[in-house]
Protein backbone atom coordinates (compact mmCIF):
# COMPACT_ATOMS: atom_id res chain seq x y z
CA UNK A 1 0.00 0.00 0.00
CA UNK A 2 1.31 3.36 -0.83
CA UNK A 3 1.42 5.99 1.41
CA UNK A 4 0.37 9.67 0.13
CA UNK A 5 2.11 12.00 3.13
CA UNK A 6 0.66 15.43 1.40
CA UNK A 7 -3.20 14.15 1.62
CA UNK A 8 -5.63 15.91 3.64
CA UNK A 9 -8.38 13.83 5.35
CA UNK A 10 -11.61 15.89 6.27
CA UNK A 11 -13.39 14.21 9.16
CA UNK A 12 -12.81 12.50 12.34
CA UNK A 13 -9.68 10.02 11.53
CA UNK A 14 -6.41 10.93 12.35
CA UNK A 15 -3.75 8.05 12.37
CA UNK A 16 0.05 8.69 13.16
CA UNK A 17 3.52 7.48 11.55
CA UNK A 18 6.75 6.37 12.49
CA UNK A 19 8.70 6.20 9.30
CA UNK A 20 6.34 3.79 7.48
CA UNK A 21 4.74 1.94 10.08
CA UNK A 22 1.53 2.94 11.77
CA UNK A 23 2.03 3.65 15.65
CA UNK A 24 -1.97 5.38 16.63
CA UNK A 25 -5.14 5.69 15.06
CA UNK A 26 -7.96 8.36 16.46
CA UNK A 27 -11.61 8.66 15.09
CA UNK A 28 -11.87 11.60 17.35
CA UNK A 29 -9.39 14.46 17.94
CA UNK A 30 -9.83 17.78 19.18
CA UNK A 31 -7.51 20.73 19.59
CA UNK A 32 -7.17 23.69 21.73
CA UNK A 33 -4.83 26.53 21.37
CA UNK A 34 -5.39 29.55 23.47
CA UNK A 35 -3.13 32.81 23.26
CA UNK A 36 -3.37 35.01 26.96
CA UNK A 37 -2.59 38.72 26.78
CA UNK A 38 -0.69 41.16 28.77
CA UNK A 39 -1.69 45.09 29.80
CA UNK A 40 0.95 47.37 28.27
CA UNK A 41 -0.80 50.24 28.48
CA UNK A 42 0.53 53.68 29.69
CA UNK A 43 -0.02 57.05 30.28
CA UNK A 44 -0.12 57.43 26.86
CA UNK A 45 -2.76 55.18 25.95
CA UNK A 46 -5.52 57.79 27.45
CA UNK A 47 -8.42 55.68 28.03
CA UNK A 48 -7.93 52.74 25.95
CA UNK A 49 -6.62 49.29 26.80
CA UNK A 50 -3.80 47.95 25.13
CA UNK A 51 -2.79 44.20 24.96
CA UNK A 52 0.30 42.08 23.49
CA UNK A 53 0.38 38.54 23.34
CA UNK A 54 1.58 36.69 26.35
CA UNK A 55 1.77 33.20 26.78
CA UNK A 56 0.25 30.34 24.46
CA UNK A 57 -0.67 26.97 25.34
C-alpha cells in the first residue's frame, strides 16, 4: 500500500507514523490553542486598553 504524506483527510480520523509503520489511530481528535494577553498600556494610551500577546498553550 502506498502511502500519500501530502493528503488531507476531512473528518474525524487521524492516524500517526513512524517512518512507514503505523504507531496510533484516532476517530476523534480535538484541539485547543489559546493565546493570553498582557496590559501594556501607559499614560499614553488615554483611556484605551492595550494588549500584546503573552503566553500560548
Amino acid at each position: 500500500m502506498a502511502l500519500e504524506s501530502s493528503k488531507i483527510i476531512y473528518g474525524g480520523d487521524m492516524m500517526l507514523f513512524v517512518a512507514t509503520k503505523p504507531v496510533a489511530f484516532s476517530s476523534a481528535a480535538k484541539l485547543d490553542i489559546s493565546l493570553k494577553t498582557r496590559d501594556i498600556g501607559s499614560k499614553d494610551s488615554g483611556h484605551w486598553d492595550e494588549k500584546a500577546a503573552g503566553k500560548m498553550s
